[in-house]
N, C-alpha and C. Protein backbone atom coordinates (compact mmCIF):
# COMPACT_ATOMS: atom_id res chain seq x y z
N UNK A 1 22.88 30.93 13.03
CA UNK A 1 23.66 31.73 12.10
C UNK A 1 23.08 33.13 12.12
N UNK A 2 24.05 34.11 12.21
CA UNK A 2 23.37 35.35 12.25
C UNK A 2 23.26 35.93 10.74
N UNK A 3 22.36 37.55 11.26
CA UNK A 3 22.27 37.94 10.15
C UNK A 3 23.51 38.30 9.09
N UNK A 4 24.19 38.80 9.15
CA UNK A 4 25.65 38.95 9.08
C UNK A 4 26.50 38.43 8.48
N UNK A 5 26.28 36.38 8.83
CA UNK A 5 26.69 35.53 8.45
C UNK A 5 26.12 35.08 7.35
N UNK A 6 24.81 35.23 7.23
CA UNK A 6 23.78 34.83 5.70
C UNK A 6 23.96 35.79 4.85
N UNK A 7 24.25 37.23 5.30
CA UNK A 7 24.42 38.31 4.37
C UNK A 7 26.01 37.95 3.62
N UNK A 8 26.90 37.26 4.14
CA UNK A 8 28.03 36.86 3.60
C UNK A 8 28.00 36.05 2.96
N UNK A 9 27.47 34.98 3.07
CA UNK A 9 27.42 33.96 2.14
C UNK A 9 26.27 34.42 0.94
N UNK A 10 25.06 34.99 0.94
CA UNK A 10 24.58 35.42 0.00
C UNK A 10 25.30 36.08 -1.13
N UNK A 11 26.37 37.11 -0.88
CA UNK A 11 27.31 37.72 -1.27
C UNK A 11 28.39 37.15 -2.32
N UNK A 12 28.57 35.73 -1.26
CA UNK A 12 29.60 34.48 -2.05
C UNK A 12 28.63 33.68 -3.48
N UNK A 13 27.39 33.58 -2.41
CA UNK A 13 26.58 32.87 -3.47
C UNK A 13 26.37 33.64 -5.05
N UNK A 14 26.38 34.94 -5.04
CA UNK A 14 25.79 36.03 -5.70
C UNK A 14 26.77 36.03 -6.75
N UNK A 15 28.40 36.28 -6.89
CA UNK A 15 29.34 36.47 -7.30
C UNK A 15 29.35 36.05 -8.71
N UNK A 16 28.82 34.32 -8.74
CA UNK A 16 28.99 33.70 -10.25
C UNK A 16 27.53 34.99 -11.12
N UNK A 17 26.79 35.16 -10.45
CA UNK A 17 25.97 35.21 -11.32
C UNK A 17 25.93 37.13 -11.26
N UNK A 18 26.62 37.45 -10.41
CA UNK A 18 26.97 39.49 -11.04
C UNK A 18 27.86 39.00 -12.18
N UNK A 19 28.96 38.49 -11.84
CA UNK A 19 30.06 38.11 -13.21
C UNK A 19 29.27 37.90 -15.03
N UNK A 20 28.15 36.69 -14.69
CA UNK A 20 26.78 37.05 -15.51
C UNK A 20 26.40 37.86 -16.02
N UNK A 21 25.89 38.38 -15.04
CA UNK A 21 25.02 39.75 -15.58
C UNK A 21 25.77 40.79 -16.36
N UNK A 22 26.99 41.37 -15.79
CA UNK A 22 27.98 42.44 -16.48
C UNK A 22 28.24 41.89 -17.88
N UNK A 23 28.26 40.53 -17.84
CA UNK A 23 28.26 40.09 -19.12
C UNK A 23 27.41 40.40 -20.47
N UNK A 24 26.18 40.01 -19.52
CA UNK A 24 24.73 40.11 -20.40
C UNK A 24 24.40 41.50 -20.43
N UNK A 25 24.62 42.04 -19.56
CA UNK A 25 24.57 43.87 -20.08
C UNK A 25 25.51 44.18 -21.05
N UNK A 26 26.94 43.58 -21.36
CA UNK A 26 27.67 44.21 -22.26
C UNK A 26 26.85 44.46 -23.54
N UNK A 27 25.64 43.78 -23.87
CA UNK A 27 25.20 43.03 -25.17
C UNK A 27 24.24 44.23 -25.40
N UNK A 28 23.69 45.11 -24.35
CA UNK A 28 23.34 46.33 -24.82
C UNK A 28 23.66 47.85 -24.92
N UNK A 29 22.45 48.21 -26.02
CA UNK A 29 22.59 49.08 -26.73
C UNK A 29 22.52 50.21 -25.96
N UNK A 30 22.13 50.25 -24.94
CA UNK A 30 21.44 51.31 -23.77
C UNK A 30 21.16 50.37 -22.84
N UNK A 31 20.65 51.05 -21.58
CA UNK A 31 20.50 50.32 -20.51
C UNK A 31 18.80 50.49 -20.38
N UNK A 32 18.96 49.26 -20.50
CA UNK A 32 17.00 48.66 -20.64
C UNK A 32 16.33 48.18 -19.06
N UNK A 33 15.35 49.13 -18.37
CA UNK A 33 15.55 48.44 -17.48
C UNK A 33 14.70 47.31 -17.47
N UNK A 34 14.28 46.97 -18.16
CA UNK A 34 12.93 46.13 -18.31
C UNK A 34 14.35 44.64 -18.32
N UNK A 35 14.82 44.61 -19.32
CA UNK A 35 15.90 43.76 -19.32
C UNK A 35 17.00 43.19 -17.87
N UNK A 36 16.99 44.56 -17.40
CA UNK A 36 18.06 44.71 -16.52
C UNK A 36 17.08 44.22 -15.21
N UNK A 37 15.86 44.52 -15.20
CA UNK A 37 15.20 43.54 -14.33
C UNK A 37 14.81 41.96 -14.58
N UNK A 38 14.19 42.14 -15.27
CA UNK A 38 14.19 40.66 -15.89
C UNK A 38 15.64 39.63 -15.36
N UNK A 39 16.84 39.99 -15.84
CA UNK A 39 18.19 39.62 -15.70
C UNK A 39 17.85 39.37 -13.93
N UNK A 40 17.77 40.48 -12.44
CA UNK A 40 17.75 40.19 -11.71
C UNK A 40 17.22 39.06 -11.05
N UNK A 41 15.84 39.13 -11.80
CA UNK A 41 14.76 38.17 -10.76
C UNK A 41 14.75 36.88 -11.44
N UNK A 42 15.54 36.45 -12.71
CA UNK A 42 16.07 35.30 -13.03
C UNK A 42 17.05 34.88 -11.87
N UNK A 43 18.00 35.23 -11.93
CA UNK A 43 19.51 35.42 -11.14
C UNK A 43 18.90 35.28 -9.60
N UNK A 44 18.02 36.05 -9.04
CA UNK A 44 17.63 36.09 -7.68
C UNK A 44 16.50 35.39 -7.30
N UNK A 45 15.84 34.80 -8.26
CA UNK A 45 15.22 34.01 -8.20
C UNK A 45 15.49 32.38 -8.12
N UNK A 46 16.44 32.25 -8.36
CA UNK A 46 16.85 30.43 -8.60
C UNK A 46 17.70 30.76 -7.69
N UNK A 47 18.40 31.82 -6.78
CA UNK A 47 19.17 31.74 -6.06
C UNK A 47 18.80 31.42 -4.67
N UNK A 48 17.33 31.64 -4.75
CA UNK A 48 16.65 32.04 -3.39
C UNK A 48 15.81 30.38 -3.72
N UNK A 49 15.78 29.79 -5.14
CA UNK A 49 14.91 28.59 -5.22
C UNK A 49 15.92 26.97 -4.94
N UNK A 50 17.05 27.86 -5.49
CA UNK A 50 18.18 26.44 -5.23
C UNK A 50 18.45 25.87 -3.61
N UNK A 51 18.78 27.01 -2.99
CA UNK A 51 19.01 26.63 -1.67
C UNK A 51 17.75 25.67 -0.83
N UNK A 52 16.89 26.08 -1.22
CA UNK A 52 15.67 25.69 -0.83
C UNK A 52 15.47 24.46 -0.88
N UNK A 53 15.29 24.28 -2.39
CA UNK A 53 15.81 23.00 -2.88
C UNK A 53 16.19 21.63 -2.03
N UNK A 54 17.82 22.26 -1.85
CA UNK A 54 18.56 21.55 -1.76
C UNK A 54 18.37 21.23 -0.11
N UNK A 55 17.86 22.07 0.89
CA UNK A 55 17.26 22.36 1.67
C UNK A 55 16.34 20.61 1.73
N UNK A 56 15.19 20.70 0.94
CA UNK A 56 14.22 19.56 1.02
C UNK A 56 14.46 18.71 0.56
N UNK A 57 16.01 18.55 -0.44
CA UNK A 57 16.30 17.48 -1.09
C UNK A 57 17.20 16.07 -0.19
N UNK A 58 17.90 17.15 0.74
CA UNK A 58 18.85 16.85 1.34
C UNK A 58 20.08 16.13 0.65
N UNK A 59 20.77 15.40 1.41
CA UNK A 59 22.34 14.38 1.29
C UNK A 59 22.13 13.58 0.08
N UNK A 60 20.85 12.98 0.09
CA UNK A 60 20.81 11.90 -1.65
C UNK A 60 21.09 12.65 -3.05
N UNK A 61 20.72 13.95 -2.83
CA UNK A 61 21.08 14.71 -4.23
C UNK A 61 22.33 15.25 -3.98
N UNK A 62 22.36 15.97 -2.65
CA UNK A 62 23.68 16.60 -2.19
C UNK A 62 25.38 15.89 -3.15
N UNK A 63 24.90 14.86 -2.73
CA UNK A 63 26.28 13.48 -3.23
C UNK A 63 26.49 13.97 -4.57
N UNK A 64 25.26 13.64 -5.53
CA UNK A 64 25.53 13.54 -6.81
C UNK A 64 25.85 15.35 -7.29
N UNK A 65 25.10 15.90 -6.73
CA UNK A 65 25.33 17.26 -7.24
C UNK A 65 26.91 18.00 -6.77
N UNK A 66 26.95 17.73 -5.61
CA UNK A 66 28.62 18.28 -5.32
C UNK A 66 29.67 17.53 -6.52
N UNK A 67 29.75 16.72 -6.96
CA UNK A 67 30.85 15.87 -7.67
C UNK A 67 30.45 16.05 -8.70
N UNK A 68 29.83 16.81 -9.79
CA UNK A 68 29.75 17.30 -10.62
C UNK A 68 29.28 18.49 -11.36
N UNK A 69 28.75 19.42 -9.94
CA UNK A 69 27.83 20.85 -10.29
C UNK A 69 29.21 21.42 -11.30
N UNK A 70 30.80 21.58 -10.61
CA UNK A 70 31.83 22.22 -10.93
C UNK A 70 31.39 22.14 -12.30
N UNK A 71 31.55 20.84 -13.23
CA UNK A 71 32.17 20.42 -14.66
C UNK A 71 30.59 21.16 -15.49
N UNK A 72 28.94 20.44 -14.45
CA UNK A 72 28.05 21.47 -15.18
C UNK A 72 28.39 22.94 -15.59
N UNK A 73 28.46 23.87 -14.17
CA UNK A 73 28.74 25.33 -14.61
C UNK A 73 29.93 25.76 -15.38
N UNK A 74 30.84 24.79 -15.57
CA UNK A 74 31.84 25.28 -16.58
C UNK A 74 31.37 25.01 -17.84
N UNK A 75 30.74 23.57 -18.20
CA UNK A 75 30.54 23.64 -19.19
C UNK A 75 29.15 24.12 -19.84
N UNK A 76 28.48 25.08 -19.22
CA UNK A 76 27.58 25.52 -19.92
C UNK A 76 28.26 27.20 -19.70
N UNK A 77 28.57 27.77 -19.06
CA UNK A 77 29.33 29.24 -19.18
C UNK A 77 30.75 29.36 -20.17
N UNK A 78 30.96 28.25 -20.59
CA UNK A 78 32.24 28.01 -21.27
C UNK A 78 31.29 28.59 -22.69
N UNK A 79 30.37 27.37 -23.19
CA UNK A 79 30.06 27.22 -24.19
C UNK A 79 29.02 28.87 -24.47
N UNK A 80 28.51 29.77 -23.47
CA UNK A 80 28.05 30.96 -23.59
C UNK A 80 29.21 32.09 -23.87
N UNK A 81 30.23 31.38 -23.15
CA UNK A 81 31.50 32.32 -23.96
C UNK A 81 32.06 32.34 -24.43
N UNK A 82 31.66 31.37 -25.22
CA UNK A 82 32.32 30.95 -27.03
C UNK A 82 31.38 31.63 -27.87
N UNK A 83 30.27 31.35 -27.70
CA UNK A 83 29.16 32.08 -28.48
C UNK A 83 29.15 33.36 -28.23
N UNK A 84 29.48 34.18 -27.30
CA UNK A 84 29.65 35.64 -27.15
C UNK A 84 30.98 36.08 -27.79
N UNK A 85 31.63 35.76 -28.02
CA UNK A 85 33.48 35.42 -28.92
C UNK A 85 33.13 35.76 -29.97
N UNK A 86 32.88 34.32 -30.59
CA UNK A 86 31.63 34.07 -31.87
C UNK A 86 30.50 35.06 -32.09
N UNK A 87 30.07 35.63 -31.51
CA UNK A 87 28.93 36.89 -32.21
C UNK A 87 29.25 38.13 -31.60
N UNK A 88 30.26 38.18 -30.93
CA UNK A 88 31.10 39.96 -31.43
C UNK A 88 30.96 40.64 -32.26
N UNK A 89 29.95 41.84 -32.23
CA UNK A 89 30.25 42.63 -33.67
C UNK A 89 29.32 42.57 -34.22
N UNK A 90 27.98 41.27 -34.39
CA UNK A 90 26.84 41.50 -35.12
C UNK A 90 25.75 41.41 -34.02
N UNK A 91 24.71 42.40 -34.77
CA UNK A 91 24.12 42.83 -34.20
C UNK A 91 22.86 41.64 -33.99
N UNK A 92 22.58 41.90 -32.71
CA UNK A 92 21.35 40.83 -31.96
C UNK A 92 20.12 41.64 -31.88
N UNK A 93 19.39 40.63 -31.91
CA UNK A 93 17.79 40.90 -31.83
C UNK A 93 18.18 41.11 -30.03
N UNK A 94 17.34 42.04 -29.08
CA UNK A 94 17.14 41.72 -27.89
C UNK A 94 16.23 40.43 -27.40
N UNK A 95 15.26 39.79 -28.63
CA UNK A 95 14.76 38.69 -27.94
C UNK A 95 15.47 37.32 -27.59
N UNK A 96 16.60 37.50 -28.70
CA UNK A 96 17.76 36.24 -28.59
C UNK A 96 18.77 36.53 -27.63
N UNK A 97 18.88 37.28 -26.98
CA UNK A 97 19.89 36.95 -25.80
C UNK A 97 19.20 36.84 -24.51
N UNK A 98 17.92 37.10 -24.57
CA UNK A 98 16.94 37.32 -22.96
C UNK A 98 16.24 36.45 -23.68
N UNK A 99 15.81 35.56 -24.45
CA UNK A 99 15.20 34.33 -24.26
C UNK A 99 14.95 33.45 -22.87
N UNK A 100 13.78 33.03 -22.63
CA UNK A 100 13.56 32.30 -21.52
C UNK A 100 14.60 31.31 -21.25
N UNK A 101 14.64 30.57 -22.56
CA UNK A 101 16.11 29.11 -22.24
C UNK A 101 17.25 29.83 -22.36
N UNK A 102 17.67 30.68 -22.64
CA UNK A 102 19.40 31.02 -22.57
C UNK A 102 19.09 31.25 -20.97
N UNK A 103 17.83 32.77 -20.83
CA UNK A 103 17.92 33.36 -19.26
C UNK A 103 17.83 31.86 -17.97
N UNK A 104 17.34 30.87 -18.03
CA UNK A 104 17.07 29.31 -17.51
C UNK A 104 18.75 28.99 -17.28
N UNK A 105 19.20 28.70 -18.49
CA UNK A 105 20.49 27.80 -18.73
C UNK A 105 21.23 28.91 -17.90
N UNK A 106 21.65 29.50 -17.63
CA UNK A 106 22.27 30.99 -17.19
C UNK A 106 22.21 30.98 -15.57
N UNK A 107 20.38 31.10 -15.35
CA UNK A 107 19.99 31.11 -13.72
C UNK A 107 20.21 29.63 -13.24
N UNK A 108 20.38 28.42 -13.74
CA UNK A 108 20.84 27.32 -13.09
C UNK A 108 21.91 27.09 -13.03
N UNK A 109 22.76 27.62 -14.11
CA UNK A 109 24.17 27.43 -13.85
C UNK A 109 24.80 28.19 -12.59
N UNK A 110 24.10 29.30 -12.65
CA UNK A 110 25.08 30.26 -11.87
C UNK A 110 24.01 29.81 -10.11
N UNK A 111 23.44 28.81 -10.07
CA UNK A 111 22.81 28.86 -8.77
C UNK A 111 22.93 27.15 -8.54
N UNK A 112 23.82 26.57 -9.07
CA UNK A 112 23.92 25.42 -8.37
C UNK A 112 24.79 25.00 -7.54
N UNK A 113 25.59 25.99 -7.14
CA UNK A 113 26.59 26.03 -5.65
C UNK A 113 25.30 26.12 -4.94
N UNK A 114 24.94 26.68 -4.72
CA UNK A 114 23.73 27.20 -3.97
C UNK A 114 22.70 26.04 -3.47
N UNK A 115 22.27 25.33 -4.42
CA UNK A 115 21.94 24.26 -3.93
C UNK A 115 22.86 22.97 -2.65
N UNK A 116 23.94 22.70 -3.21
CA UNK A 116 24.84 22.37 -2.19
C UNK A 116 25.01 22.73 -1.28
N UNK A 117 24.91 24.37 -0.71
CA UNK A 117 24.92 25.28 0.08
C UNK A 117 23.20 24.86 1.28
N UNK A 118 22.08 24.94 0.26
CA UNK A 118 20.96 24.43 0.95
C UNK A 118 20.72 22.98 1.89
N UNK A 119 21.20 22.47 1.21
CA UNK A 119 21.83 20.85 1.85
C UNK A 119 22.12 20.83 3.21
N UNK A 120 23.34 22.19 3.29
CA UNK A 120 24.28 21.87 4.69
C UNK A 120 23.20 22.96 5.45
N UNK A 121 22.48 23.96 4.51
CA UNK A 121 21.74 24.56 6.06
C UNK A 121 20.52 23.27 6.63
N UNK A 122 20.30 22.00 6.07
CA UNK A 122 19.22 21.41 6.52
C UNK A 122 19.52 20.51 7.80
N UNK A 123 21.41 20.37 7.80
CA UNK A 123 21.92 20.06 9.24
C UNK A 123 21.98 21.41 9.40
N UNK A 124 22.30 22.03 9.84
CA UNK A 124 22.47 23.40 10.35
C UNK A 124 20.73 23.68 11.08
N UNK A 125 20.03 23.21 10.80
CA UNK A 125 18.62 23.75 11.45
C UNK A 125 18.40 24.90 11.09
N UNK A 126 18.54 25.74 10.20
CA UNK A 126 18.41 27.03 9.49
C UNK A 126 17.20 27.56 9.80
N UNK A 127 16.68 28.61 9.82
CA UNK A 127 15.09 28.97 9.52
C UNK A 127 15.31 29.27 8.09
N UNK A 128 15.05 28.22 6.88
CA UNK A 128 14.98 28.34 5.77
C UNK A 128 14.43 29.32 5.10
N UNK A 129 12.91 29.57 5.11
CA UNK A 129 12.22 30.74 4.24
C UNK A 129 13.30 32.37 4.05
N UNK A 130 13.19 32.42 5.89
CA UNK A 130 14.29 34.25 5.43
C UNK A 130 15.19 33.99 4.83
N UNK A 131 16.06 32.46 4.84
CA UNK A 131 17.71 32.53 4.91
C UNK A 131 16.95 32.66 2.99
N UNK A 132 16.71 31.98 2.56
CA UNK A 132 16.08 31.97 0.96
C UNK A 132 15.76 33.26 0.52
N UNK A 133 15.09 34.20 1.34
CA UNK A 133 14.36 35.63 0.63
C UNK A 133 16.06 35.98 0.93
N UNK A 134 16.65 36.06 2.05
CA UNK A 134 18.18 36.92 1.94
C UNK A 134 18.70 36.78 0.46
N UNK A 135 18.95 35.64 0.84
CA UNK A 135 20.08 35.44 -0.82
C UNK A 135 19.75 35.50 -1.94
N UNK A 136 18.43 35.37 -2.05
CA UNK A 136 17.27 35.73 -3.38
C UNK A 136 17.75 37.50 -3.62
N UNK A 137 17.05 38.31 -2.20
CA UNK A 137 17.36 39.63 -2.52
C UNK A 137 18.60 40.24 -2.90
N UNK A 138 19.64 39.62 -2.33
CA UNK A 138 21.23 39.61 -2.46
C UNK A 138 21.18 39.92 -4.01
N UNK A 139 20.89 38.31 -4.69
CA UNK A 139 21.66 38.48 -5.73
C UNK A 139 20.74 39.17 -6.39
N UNK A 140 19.58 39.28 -6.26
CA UNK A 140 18.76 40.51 -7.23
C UNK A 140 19.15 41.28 -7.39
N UNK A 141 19.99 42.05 -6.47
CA UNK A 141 20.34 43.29 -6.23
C UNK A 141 21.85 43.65 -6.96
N UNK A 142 22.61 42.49 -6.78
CA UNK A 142 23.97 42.39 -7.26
C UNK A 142 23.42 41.83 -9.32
N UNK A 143 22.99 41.31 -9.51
CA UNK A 143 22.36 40.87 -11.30
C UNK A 143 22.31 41.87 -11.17
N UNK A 144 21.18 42.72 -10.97
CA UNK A 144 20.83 44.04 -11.11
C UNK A 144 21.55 45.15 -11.67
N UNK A 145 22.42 45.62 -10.62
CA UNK A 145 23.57 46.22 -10.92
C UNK A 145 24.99 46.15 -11.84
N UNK A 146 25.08 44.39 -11.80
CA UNK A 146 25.73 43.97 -12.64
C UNK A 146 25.48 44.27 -14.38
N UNK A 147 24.27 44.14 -14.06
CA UNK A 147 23.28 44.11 -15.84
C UNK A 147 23.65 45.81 -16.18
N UNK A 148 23.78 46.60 -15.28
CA UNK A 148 23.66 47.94 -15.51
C UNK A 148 25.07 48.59 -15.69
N UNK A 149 25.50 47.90 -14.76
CA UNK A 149 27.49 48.58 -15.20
C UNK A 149 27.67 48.07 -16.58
N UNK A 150 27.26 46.43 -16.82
CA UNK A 150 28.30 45.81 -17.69
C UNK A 150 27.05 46.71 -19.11
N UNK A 151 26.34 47.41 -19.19
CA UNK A 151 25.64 48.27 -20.15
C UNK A 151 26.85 49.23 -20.40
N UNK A 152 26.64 49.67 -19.16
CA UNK A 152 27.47 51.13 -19.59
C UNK A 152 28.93 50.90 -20.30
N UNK A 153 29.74 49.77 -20.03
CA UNK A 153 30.83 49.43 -20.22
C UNK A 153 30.40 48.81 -22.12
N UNK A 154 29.58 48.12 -21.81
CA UNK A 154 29.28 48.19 -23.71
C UNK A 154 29.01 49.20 -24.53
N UNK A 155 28.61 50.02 -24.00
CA UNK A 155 28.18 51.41 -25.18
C UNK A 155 29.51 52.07 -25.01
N UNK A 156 30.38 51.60 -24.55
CA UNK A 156 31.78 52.11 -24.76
C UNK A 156 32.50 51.35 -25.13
N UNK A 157 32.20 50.07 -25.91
CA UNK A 157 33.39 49.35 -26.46
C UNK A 157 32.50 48.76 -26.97
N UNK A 158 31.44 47.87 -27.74
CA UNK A 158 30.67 46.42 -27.35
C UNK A 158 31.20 45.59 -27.91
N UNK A 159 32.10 45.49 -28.95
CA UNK A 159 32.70 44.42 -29.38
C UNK A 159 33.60 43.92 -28.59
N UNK A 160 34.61 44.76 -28.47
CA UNK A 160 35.82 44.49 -27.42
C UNK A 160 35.50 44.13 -25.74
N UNK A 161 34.34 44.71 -25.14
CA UNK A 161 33.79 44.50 -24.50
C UNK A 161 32.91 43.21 -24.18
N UNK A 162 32.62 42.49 -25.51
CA UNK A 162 31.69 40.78 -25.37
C UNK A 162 32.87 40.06 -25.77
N UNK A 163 34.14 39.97 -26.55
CA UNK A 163 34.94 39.19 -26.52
C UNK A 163 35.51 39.23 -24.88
N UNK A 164 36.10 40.39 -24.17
CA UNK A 164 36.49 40.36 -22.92
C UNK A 164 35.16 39.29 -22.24
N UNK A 165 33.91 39.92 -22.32
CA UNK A 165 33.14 39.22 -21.39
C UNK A 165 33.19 37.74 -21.53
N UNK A 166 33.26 37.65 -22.93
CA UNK A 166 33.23 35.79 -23.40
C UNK A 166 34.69 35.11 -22.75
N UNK A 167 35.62 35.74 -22.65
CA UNK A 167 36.91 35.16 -22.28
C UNK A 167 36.95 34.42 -21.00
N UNK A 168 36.19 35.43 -19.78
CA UNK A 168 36.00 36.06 -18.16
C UNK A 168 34.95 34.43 -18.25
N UNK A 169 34.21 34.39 -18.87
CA UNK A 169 32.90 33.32 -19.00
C UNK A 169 33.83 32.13 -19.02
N UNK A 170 34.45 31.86 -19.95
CA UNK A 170 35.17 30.62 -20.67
C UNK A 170 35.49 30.08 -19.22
N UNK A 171 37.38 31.40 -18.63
CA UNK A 171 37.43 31.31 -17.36
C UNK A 171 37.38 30.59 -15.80
């Protein structure tokens, strides 16, 4: 697989979890980068750890995880965008939305395609480690940015702006 080809699928892989991030930036007040990093290397971190994973886990988890990752990531991004619906408008501590378990529940949801994805590079004969730092850096880079638009887009609306984001989540 070339480079080219991992840079594409990193890209695919990346997608659930920029959608994320623009989210989780709506929620601030300014653009924090301390936050807005944090947000990445969650996001690019389980992205670059899932494949891997799934990589050493192979076909026995593969089974169970394909036939139900779908109903997991809906129903934990569903229920984050009910609660973003639901707390429109009042104001948050920054430690309650970047909490370790929301930022966890968040980076596994949005990285368990990814695992499935690791599975098929272990027929594929992959050179695992780079194909892992690719898509790790990918989505760092895409959270990243994501965390930083979906800022700017809140200090210009934030209410109207976390109900939209909660809707996009539900989705």
């Amino acid at each position: 697989m070339t480079f080219f080809e991992l840079f594409l699928i990193g890209i695919g892989l990346s997608m659930d979890a920029f959608a994320v991030s623009i989210c989780k930036g709506l929620s601030m007040q300014k653009i924090d980068k301390k936050y807005t990093l944090c947000i990445g290397l969650f996001f690019g971190g389980f992205q670059a750890l899932m494949p891997y994973l799934g990589y050493e886990l192979g076909n026995h988890f593969a089974k169970a995880a394909a036939a139900y990752s779908h109903w997991i990531i809906f129903a934990i991004l569903a229920y984050i965008g009910v609660n973003m619906i639901r707390e429109a408008g009042e104001d948050q501590e920054q430690e309650k939305i970047t909490g370790v378990k929301t930022m966890l529940g968040l980076a596994v949801a949005t990285s368990l395609d990814a695992l499935g994805v690791g599975v098929g590079f272990a027929f594929m004969d992959i050179p695992i480690l780079s194909t892992v730092l690719e898509i790790g850096t990918i989505t760092f880079c895409f959270s990243f940015i994501g965390c930083a638009c979906g800022s700017v887009i809140g200090m210009l609306g934030k209410e109207k702006a976390e109900i939209g984001g909660g809707i996009v989540l539900i989705l």
